[in-house]
C-alpha atoms as a PDB file:
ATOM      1  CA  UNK A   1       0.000   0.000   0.000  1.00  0.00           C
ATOM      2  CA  UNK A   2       1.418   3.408  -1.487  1.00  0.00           C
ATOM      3  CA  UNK A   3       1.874   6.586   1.134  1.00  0.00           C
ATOM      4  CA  UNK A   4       0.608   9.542   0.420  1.00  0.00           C
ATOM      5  CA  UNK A   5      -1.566   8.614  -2.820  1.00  0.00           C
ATOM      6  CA  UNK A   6      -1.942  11.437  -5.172  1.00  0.00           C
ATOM      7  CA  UNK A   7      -4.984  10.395  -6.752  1.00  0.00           C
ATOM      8  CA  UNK A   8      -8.225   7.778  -5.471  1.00  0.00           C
ATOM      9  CA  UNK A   9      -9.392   5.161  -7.267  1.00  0.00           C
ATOM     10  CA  UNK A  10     -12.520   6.896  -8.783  1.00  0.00           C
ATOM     11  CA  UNK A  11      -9.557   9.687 -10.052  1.00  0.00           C
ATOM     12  CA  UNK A  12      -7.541   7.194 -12.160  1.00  0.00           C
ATOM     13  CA  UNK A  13     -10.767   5.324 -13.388  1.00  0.00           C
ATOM     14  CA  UNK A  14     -11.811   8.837 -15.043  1.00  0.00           C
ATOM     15  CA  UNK A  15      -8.011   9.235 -16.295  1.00  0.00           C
ATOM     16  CA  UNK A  16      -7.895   6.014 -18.010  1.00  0.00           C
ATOM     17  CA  UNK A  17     -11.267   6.179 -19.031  1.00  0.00           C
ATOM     18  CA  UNK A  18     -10.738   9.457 -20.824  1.00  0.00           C
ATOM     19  CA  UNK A  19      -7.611   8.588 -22.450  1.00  0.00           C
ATOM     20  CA  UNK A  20      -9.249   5.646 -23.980  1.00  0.00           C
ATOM     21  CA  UNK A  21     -12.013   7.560 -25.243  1.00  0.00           C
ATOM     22  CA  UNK A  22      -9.788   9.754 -27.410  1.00  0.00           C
ATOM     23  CA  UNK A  23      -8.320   6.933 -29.358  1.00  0.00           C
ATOM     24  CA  UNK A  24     -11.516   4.640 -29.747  1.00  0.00           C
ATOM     25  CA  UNK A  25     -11.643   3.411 -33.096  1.00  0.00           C
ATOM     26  CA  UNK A  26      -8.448   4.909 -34.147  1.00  0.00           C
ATOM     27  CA  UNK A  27      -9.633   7.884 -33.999  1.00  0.00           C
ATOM     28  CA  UNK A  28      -6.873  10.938 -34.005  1.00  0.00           C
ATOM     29  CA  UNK A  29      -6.595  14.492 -32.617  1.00  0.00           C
ATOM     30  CA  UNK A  30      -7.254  17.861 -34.325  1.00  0.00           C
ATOM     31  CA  UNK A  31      -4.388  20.812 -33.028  1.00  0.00           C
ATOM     32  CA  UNK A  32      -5.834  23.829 -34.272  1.00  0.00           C
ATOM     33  CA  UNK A  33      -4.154  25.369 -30.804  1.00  0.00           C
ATOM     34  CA  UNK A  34      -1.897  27.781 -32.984  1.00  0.00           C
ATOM     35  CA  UNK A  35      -1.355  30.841 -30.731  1.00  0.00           C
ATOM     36  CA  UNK A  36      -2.473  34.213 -31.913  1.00  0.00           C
ATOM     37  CA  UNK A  37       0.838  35.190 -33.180  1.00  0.00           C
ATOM     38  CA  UNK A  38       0.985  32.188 -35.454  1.00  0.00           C
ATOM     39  CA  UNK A  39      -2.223  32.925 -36.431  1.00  0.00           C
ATOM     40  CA  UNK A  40      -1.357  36.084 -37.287  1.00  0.00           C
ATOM     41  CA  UNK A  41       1.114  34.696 -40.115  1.00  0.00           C
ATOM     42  CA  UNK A  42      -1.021  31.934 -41.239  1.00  0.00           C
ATOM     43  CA  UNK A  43      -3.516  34.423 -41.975  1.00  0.00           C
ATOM     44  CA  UNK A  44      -1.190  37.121 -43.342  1.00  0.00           C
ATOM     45  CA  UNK A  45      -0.556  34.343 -46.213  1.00  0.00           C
ATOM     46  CA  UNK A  46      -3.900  34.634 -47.416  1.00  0.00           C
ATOM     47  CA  UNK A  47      -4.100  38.379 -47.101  1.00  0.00           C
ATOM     48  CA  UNK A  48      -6.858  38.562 -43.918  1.00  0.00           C
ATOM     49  CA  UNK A  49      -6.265  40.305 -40.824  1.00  0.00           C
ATOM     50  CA  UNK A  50      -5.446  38.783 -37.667  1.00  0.00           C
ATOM     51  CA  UNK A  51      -8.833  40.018 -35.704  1.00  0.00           C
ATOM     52  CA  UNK A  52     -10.174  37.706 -32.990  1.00  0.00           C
ATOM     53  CA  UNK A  53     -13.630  37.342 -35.285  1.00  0.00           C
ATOM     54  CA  UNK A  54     -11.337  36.234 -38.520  1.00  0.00           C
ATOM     55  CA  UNK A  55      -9.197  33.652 -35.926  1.00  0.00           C
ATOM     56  CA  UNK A  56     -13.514  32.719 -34.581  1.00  0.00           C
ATOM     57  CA  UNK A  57     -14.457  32.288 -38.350  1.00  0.00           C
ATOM     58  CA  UNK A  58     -11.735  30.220 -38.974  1.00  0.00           C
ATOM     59  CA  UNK A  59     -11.804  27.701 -36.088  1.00  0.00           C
ATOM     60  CA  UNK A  60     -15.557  27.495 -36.931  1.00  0.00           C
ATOM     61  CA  UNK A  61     -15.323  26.324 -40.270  1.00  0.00           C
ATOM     62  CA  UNK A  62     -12.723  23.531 -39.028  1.00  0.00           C
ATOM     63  CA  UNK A  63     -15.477  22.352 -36.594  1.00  0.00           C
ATOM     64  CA  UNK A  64     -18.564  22.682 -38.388  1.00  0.00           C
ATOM     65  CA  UNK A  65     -17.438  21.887 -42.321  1.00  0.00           C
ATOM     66  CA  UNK A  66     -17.718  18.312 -41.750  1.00  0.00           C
ATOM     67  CA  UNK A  67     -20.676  16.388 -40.097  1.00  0.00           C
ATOM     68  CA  UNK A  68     -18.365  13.043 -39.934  1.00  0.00           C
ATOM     69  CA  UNK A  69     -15.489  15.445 -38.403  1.00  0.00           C
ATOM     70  CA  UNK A  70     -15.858  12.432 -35.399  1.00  0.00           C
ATOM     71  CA  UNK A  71     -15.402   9.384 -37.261  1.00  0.00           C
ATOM     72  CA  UNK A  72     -11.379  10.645 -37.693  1.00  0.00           C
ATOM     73  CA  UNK A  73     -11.223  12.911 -34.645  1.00  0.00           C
ATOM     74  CA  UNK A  74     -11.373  11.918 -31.148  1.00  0.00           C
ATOM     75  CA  UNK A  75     -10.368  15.161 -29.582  1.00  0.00           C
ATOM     76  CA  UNK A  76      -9.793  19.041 -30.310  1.00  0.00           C
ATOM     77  CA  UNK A  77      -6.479  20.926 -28.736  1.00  0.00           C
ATOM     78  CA  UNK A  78      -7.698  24.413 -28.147  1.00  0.00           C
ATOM     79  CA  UNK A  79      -5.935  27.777 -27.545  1.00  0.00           C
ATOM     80  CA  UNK A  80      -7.106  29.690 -24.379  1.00  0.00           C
ATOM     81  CA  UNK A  81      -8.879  31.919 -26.451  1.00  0.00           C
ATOM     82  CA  UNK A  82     -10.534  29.452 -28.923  1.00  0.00           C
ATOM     83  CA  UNK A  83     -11.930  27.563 -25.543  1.00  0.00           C
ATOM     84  CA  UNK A  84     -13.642  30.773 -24.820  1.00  0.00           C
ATOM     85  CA  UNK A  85     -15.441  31.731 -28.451  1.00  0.00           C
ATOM     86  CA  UNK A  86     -18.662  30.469 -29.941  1.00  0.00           C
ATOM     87  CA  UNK A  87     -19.870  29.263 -33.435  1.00  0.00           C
ATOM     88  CA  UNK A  88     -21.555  31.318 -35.870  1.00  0.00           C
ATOM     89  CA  UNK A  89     -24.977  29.789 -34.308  1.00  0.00           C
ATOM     90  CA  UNK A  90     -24.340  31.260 -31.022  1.00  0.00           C
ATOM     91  CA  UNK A  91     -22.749  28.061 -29.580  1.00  0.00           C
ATOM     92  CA  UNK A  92     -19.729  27.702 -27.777  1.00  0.00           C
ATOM     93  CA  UNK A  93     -17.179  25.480 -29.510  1.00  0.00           C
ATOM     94  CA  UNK A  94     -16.592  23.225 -26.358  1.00  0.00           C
ATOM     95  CA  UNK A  95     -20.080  22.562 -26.702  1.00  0.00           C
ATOM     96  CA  UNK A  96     -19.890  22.297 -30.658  1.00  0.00           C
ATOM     97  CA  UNK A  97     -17.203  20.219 -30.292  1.00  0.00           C
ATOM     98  CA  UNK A  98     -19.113  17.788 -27.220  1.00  0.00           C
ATOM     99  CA  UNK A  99     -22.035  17.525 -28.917  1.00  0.00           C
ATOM    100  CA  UNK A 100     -20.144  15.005 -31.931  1.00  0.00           C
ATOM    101  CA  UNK A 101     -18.947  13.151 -28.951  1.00  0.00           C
ATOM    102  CA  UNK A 102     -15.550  14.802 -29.285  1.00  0.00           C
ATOM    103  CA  UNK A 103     -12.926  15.505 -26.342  1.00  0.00           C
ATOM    104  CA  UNK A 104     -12.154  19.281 -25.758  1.00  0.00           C
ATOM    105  CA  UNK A 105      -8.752  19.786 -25.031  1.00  0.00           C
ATOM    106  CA  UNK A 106      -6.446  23.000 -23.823  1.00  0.00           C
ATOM    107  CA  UNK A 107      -3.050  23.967 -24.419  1.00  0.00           C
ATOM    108  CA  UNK A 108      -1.777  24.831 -20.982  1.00  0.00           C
ATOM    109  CA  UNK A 109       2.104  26.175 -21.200  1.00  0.00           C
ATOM    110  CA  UNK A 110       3.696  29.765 -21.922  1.00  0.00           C
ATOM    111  CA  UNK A 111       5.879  28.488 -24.666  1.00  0.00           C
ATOM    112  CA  UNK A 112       9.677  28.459 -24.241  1.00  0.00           C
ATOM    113  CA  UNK A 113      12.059  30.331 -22.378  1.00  0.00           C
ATOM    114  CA  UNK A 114      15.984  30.543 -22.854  1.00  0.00           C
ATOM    115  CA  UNK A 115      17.567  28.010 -20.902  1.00  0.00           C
ATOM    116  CA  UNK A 116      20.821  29.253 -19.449  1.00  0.00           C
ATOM    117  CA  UNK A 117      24.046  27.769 -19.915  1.00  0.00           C
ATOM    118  CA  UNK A 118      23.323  25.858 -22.840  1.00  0.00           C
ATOM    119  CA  UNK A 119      23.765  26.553 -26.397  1.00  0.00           C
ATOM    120  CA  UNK A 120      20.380  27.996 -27.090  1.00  0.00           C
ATOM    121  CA  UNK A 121      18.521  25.377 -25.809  1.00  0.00           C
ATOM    122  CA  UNK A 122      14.846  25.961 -23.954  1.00  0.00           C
ATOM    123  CA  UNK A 123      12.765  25.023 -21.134  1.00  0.00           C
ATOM    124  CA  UNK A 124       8.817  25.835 -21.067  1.00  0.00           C
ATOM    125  CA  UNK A 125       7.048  28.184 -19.015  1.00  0.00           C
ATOM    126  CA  UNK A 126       3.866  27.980 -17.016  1.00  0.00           C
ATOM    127  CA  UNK A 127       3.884  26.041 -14.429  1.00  0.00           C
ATOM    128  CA  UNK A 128       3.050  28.652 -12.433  1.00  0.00           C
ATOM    129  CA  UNK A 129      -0.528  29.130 -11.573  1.00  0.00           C
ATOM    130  CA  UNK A 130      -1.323  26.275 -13.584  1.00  0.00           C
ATOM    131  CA  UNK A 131      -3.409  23.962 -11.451  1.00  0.00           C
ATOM    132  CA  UNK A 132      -5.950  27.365 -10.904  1.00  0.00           C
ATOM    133  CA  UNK A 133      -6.227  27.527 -14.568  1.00  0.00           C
ATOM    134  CA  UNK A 134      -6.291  23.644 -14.642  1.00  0.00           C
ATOM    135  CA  UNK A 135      -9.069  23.225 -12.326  1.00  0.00           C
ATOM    136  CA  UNK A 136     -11.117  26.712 -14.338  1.00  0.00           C
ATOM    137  CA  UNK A 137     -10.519  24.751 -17.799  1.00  0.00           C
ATOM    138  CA  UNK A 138     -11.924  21.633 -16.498  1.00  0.00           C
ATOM    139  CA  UNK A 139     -15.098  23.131 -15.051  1.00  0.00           C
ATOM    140  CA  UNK A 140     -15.502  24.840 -18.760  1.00  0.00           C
ATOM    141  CA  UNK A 141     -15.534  21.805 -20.817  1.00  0.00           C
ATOM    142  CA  UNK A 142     -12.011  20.806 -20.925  1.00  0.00           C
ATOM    143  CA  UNK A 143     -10.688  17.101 -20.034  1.00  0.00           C
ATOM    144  CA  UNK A 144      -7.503  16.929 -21.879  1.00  0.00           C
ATOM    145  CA  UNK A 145      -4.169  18.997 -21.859  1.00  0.00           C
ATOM    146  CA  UNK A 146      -1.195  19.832 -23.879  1.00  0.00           C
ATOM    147  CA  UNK A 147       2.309  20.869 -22.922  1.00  0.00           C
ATOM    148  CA  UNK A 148       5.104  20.913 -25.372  1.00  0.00           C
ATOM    149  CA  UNK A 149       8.765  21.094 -24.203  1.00  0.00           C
ATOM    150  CA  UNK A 150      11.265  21.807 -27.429  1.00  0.00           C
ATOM    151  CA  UNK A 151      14.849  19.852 -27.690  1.00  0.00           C
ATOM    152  CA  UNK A 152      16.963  20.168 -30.448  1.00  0.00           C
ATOM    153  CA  UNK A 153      19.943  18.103 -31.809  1.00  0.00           C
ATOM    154  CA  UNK A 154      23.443  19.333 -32.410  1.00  0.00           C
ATOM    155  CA  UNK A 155      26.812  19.374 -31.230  1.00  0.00           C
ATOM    156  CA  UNK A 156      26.327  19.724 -28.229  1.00  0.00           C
ATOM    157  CA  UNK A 157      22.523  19.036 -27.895  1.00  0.00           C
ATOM    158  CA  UNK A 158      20.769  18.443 -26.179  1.00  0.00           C
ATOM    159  CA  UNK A 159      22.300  18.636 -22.939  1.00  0.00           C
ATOM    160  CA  UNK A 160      21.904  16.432 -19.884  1.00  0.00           C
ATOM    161  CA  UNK A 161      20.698  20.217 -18.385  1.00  0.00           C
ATOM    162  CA  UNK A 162      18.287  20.413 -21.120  1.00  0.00           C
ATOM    163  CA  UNK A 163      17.347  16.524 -20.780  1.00  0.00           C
ATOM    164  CA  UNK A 164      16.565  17.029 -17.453  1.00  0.00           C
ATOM    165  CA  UNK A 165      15.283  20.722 -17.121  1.00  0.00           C
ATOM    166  CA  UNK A 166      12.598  19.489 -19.669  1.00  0.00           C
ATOM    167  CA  UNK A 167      11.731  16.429 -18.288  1.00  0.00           C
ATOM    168  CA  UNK A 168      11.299  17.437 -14.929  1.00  0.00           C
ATOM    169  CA  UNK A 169       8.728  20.181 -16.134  1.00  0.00           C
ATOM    170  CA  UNK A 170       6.595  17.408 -17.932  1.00  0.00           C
ATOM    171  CA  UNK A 171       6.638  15.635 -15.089  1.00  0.00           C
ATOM    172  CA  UNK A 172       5.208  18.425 -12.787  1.00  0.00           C
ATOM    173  CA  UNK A 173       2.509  19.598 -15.288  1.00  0.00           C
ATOM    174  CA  UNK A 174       1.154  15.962 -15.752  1.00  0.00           C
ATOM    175  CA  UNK A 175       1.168  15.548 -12.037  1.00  0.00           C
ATOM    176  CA  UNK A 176      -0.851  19.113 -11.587  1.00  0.00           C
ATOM    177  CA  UNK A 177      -3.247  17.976 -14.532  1.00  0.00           C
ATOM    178  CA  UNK A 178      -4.137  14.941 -12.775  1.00  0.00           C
ATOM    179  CA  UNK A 179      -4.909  16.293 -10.125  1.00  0.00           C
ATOM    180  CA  UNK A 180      -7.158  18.528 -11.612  1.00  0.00           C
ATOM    181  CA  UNK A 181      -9.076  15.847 -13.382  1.00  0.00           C
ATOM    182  CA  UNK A 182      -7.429  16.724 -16.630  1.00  0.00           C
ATOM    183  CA  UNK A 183      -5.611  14.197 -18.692  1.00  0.00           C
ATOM    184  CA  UNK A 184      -2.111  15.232 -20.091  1.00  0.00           C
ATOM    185  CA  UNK A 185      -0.566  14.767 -23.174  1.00  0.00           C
ATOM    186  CA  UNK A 186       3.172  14.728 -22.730  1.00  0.00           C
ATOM    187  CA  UNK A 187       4.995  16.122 -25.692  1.00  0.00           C
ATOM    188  CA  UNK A 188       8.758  16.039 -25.544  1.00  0.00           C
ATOM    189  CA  UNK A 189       9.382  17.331 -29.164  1.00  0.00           C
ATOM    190  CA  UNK A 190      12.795  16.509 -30.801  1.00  0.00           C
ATOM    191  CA  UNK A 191      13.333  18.944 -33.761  1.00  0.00           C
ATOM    192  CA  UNK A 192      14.035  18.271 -37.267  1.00  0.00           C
ATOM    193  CA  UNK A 193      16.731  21.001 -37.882  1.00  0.00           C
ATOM    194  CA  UNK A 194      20.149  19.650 -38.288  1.00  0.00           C
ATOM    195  CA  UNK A 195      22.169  17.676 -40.352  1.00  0.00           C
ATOM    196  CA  UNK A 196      21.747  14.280 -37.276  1.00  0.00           C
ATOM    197  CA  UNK A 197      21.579  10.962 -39.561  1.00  0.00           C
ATOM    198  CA  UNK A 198      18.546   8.742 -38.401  1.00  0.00           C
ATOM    199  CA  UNK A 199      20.543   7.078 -35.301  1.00  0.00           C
ATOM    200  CA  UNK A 200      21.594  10.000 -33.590  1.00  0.00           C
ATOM    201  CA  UNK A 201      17.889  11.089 -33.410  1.00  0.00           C
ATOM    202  CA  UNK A 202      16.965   7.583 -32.111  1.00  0.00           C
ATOM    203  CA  UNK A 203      19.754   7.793 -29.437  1.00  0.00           C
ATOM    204  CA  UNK A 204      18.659  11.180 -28.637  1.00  0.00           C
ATOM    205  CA  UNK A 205      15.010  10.239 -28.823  1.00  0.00           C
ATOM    206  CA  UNK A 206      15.894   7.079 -26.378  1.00  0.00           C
ATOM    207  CA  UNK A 207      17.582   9.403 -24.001  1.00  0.00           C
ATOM    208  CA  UNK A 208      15.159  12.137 -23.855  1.00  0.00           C
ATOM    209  CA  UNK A 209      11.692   9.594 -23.136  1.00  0.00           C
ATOM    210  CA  UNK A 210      13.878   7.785 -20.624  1.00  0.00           C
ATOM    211  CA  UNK A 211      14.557  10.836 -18.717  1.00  0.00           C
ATOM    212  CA  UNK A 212      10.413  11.791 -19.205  1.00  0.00           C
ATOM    213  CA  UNK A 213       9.337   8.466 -17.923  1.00  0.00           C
ATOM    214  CA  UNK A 214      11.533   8.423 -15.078  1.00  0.00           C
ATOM    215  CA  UNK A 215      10.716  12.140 -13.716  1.00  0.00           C
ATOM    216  CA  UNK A 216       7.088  10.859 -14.152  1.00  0.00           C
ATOM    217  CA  UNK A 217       7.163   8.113 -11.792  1.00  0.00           C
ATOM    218  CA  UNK A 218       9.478  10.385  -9.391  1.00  0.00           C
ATOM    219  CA  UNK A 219       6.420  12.630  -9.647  1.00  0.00           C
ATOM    220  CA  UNK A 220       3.864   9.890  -9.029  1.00  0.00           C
ATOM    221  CA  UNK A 221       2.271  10.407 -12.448  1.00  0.00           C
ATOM    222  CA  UNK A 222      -0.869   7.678 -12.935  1.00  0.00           C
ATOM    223  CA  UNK A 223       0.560   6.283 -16.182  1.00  0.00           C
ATOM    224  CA  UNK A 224      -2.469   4.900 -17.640  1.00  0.00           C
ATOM    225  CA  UNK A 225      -3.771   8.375 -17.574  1.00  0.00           C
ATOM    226  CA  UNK A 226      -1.667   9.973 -19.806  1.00  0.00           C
ATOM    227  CA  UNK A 227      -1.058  10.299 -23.437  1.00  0.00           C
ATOM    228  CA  UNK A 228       2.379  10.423 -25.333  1.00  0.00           C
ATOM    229  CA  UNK A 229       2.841  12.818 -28.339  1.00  0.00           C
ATOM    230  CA  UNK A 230       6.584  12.852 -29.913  1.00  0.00           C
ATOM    231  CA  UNK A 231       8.021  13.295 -32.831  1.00  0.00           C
ATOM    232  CA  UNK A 232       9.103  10.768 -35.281  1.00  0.00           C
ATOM    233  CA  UNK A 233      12.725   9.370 -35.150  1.00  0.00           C
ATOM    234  CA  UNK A 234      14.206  10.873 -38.979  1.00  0.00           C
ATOM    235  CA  UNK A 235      17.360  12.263 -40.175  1.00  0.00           C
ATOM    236  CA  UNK A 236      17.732  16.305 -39.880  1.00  0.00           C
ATOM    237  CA  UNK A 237      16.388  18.201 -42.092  1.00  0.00           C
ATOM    238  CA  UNK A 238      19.985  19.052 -43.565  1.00  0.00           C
ATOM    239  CA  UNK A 239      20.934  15.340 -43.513  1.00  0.00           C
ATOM    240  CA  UNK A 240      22.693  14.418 -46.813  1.00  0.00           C
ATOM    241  CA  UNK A 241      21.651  10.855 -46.174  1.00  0.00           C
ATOM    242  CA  UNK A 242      18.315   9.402 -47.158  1.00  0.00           C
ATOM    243  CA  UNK A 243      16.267   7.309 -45.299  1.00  0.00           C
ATOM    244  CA  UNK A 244      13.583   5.023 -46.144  1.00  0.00           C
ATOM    245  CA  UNK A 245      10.235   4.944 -44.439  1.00  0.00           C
ATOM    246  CA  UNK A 246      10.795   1.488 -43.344  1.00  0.00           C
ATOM    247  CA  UNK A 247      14.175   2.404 -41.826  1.00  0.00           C
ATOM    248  CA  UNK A 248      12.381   5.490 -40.145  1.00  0.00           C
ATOM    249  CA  UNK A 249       9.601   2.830 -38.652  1.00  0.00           C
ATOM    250  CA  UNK A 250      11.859   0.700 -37.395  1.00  0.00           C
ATOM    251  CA  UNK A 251      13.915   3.632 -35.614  1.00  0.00           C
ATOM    252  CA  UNK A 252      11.145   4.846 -34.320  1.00  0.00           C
ATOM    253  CA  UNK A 253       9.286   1.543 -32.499  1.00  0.00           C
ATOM    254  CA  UNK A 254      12.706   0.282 -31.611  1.00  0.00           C
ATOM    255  CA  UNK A 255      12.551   3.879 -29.371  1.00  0.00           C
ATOM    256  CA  UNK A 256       9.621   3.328 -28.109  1.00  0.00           C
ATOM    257  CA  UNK A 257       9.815  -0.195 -26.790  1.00  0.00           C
ATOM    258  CA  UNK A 258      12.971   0.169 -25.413  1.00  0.00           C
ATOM    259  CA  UNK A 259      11.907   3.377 -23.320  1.00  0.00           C
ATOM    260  CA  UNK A 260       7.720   3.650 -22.932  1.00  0.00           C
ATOM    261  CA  UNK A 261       6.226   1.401 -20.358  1.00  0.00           C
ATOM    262  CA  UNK A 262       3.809  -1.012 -21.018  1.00  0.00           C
ATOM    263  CA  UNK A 263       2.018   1.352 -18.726  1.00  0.00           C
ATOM    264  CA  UNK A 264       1.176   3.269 -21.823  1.00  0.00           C
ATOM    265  CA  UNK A 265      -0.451   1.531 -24.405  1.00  0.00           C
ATOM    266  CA  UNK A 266       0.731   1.498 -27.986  1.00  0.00           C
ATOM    267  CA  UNK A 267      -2.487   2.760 -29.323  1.00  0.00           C
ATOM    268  CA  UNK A 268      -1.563   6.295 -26.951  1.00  0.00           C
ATOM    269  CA  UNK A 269       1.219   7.574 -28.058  1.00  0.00           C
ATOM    270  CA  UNK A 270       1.010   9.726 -30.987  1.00  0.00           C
ATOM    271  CA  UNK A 271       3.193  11.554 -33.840  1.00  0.00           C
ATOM    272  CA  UNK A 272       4.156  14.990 -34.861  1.00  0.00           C
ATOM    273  CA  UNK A 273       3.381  15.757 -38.158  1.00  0.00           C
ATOM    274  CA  UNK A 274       0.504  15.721 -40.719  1.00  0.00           C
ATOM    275  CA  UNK A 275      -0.203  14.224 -44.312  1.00  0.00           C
ATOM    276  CA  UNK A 276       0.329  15.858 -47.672  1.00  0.00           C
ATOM    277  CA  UNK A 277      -1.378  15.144 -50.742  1.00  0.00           C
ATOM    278  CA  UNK A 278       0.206  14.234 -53.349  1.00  0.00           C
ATOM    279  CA  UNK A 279      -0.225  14.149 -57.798  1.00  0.00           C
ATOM    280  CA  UNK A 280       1.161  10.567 -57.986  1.00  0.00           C
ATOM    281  CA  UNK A 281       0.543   7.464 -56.748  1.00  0.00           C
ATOM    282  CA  UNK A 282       3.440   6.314 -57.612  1.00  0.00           C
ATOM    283  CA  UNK A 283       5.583   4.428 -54.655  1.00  0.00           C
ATOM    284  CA  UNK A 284       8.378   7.139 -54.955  1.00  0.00           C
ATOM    285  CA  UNK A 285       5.940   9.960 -54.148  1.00  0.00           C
ATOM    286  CA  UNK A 286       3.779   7.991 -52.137  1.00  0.00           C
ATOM    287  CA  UNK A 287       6.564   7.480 -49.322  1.00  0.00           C
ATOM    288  CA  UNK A 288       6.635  11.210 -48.961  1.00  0.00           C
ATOM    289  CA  UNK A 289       3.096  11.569 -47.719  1.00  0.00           C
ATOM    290  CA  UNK A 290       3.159  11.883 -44.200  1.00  0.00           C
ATOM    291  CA  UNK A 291       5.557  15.338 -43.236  1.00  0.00           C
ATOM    292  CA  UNK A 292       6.842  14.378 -39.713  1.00  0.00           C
ATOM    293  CA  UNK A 293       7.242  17.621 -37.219  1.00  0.00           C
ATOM    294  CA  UNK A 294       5.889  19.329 -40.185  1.00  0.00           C
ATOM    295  CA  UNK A 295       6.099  23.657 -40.087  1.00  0.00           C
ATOM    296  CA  UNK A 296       3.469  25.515 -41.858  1.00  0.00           C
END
């Protein structure tokens, strides 16, 4: 018998409950989450003003286009804002959103802050006054939520004081979350940029979810109540070598079994990225489809 339990029995039934619900039937999630800055160039591309009614309009077309928007999506990461706006009908997009049996979820950090001592490496802000805000977004309709720490690969990166730093943060947030009712999706995200061939982002990739599991357990986390977002294990971006996608598979399960527990099921972890059409169906162009850690 544990001391001290973080969480009762009825707690963790709702966590694992919830985190089941968002991947029923292989169902996916939706991250229109983009902060108003981003949306701000997103929208400058197609010559409209970033006003909070243009950034409404748009989110409201994303949720109410598609009747069978639910037979692909299991659950919705929102921006703060977002959370807060309506449809064009007058109803709130939590509600929109609930009403296709559809998981409302929040993006809950600051974004990242200069870590010092490092070689411009980051850590992510927010933690404080996050379980307030946690236990707000959950009484509005919220039961999921997002935190992204940012690691990149170089030279000298990422440190064991990046490793670590970043880690440790997950940890706490996914504890607070919990706590709150809210189930987190940890997102250690291992960027692209670089010239790194395919196993020195698997080695880093290995490294970095070993130190995230291990903080979580430190922290107490209830494992079966959380999801997993990373990126997939490729080659930078400026890597002269090409890799195949079965080579890019492999690298990336071989990572995962070797550092996820069996806690977390295979069918919750998810990947960066999205899928881009393409002219051919060709096998050469076909391999290309899926953009992992992909920038718009």
């Amino acid at each position: 018998m544990s001391q001290f339990p973080a969480l009762t029995n009825e707690q963790k039934k709702e966590l694992a409950e919830n985190a089941q619900r968002i991947v029923k039937d292989g169902r996916g999630i939706l991250a229109p989450d983009e902060s108003v800055g981003t949306m701000g160039s997103r929208l400058k591309c197609i010559n409209v003003e970033n006003t909070e009614e243009n950034r409404r309009f748009f989110r409201n077309l994303l949720f109410t286009a598609d009747p069978n928007l639910n037979k692909s999506i299991g659950g919705v990461i929102l921006f703060h804002e977002t959370l807060y706006q309506k449809s064009s009908d007058g109803v709130p997009f939590s509600k929109v959103l609930k009403d296709q049996g559809i998981i409302v979820e929040i993006k809950v950090d600051k974004g990242t802050a200069p870590l010092a001592g490092t070689d411009g490496e980051t850590t992510t802000q927010g933690l404080d006054g996050l379980s307030d805000r946690c236990a707000q977004y959950k009484k509005d309709g919220a039961d999921f939520a997002k935190w992204c720490c940012v690691l990149k690969i170089s030279d000298p990166a990422p440190s064991s004081l990046a490793i670590y730093e970043n880690a440790n943060v997950l940890a706490r947030y996914t504890s607070i979350c919990q706590q709150n009712g809210l189930v987190p999706i940890v997102e250690p995200e291992i960027l692209s940029d670089g010239s790194h061939d395919l196993q020195r982002c698997q080695y880093e990739t290995e490294k970095v979810l070993s130190a995230v599991y291990h903080a979580l357990v430190q922290h107490h986390v209830y494992l079966e109540g959380t999801l997993l977002k990373l990126n997939m294990v490729t080659g930078g971006q400026s890597c002269s070598q090409k890799f195949t996608p079965e080579q890019v598979a492999m690298a990336t399960v071989t990572a995962l079994r070797r550092t996820v527990p069996s806690a977390v099921p295979e069918q919750r972890s998810y990947f960066l990225g999205k899928y881009k059409p393409s002219g051919s169906s060709d096998s050469a162009s076909s391999e290309s489809l899926f953009q992992p850690s992909y920038t718009y």
